[in-house]
Protein backbone atom coordinates (compact mmCIF):
# COMPACT_ATOMS: atom_id res chain seq x y z
CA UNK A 1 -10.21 44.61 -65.22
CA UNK A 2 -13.32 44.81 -63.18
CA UNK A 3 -14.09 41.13 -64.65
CA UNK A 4 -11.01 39.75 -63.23
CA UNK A 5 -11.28 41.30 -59.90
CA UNK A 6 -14.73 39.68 -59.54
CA UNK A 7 -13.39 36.22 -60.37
CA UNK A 8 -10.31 36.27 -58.13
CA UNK A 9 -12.82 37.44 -55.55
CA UNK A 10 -14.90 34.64 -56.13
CA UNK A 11 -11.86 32.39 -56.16
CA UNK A 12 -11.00 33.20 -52.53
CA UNK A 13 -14.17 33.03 -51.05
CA UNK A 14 -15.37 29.61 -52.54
CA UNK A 15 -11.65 27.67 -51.58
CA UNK A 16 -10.40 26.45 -48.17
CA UNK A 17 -8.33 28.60 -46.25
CA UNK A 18 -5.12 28.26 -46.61
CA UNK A 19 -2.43 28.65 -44.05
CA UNK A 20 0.96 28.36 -45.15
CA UNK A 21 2.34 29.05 -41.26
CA UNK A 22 0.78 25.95 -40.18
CA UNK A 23 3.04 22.88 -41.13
CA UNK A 24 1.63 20.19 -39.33
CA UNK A 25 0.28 18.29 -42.43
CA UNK A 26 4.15 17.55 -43.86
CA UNK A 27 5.88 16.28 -40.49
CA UNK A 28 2.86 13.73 -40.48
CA UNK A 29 3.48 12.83 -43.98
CA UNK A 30 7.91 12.07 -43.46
CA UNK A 31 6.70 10.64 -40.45
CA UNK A 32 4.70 8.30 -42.20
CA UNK A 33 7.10 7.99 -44.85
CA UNK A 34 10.06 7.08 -42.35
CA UNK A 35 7.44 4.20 -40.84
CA UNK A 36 7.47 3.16 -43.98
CA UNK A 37 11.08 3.01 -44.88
CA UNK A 38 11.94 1.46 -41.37
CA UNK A 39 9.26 -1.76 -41.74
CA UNK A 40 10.57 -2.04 -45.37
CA UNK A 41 14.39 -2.33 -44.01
CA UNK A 42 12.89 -4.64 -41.19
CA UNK A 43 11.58 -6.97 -43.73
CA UNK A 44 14.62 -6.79 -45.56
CA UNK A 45 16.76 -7.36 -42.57
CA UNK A 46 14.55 -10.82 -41.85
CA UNK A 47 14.16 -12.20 -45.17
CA UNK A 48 18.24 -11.85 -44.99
CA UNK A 49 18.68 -13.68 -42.19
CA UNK A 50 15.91 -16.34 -43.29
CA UNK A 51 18.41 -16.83 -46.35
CA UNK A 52 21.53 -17.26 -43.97
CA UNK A 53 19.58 -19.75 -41.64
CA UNK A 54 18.28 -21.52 -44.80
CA UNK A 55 22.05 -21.50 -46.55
CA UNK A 56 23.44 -22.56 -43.15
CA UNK A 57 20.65 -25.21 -42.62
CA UNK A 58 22.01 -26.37 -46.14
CA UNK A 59 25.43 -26.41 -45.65
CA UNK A 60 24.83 -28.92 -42.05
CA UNK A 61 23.19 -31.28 -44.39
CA UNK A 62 26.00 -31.77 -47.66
CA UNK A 63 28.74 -33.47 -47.28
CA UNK A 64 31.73 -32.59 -48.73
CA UNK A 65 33.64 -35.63 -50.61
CA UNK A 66 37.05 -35.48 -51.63
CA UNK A 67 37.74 -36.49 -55.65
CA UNK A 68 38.51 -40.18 -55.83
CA UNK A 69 37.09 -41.60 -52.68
CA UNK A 70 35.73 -44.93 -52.74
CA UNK A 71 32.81 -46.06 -50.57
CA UNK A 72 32.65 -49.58 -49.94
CA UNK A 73 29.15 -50.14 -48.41
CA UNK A 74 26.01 -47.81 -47.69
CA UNK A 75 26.54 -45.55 -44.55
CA UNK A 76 24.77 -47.19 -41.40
CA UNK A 77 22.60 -44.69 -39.32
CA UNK A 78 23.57 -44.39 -35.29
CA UNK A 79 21.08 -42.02 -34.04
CA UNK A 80 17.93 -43.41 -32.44
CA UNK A 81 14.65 -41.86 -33.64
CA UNK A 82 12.59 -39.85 -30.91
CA UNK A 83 9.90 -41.80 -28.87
CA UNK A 84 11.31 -45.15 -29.20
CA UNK A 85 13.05 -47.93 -27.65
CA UNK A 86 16.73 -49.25 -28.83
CA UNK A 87 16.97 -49.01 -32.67
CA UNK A 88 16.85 -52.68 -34.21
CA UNK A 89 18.74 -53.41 -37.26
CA UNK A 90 16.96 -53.99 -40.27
CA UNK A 91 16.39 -58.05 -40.73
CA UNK A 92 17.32 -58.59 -37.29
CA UNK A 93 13.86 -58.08 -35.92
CA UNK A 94 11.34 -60.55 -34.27
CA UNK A 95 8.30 -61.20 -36.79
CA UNK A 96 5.28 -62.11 -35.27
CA UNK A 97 4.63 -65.13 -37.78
CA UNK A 98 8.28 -66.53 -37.24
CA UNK A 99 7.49 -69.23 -34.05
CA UNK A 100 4.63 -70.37 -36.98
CA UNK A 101 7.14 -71.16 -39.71
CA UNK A 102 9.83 -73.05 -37.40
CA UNK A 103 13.24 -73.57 -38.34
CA UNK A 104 13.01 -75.94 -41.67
CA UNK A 105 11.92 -72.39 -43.57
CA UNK A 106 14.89 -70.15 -42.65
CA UNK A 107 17.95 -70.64 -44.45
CA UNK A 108 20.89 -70.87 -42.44
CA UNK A 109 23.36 -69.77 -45.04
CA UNK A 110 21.35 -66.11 -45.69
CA UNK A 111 23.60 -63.19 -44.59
CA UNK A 112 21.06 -61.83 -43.09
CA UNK A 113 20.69 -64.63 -40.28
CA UNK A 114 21.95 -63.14 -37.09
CA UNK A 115 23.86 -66.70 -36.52
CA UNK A 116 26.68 -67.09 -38.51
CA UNK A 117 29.48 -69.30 -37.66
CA UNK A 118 32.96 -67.50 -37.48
CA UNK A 119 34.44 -70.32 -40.20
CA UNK A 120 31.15 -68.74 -42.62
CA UNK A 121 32.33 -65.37 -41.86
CA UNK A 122 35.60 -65.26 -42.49
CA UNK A 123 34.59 -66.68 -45.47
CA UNK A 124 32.08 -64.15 -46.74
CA UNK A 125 34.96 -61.69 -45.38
CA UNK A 126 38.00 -63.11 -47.40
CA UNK A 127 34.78 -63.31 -50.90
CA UNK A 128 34.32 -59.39 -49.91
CA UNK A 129 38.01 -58.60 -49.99
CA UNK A 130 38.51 -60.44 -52.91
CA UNK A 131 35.28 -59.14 -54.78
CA UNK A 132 36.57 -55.72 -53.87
CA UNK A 133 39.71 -56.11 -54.87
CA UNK A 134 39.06 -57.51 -58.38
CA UNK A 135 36.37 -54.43 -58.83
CA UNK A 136 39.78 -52.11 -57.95
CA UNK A 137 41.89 -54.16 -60.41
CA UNK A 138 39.43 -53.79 -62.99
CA UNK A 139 38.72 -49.97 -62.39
CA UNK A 140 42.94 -49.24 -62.62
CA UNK A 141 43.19 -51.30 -65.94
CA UNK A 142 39.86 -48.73 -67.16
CA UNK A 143 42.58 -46.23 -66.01
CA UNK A 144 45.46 -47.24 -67.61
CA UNK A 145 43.79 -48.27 -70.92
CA UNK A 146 42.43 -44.12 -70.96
CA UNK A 147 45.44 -42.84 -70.11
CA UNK A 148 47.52 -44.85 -72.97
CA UNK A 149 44.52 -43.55 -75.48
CA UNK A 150 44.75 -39.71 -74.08
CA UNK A 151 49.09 -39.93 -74.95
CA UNK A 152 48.30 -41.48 -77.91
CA UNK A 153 46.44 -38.72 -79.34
CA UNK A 154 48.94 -36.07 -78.07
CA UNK A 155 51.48 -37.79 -79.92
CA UNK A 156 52.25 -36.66 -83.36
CA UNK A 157 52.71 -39.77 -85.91
């Protein structure tokens, strides 16, 4: 008995005091802990919103196209880029080697001569619709043809 009196004796006098009244140590601690918590909802909260800007961002930039619709020629951009002068269409622009090579050289039959007669384009208009319509012809026979092959296999013989 006298052994273990000696040790807890020695026990106390060689730890820290303790003072279970005091409880300033644990507020600290939550406090820290709800820091925490808040700059980890904070970052959560941001990379959210990054994702929305990014999905909306996204979204400005797809077009929706319906099934079935037919584009004839490549779109043709209207906005001006920043810092410059007019926007000049592509082949339409002065070279600086052009006065060099005179007239003889450039082909006045090339579409992409600004000049063109109005007899030459109405006939390069009347070629397109044609051209176009023989591509729409061709594409509805396709159509039929797969359509007469699908009802021929649903058919029993």
């Amino acid at each position: 008995m006298e052994q273990e009196v000696q040790h807890v004796l020695f026990l106390t006098e060689n730890q820290l005091q303790r003072e279970p009244e005091r409880e300033d140590t644990a507020p600290e601690k939550s406090q820290r802990k709800k820091e925490f918590q808040r700059k980890k909802l904070e970052k959560a909260r941001k990379k959210k919103e990054e994702k929305k800007e990014d999905m909306l961002e996204k979204s400005l930039f797809q077009d929706t196209v319906a099934f079935g619709e037919v584009v004839t020629q490549p779109p043709t951009i209207t906005s001006r880029p920043r810092g410059r002068g007019p926007a000049e269409q592509a082949g339409r622009k002065q070279l600086l080697l052009t006065p060099w090579l005179g007239q003889s050289q450039a082909s006045p039959t090339s579409p992409a001569s600004p000049v063109m007669s109005m007899a030459r384009r109405r006939i390069v208009e009347e070629e397109r619709a044609r051209v176009i319509q023989a591509y729409r012809d061709i594409q509805r026979r396709k159509q039929l043809q797969r359509e007469r092959s699908q009802a021929g296999h649903g058919a029993p013989h």
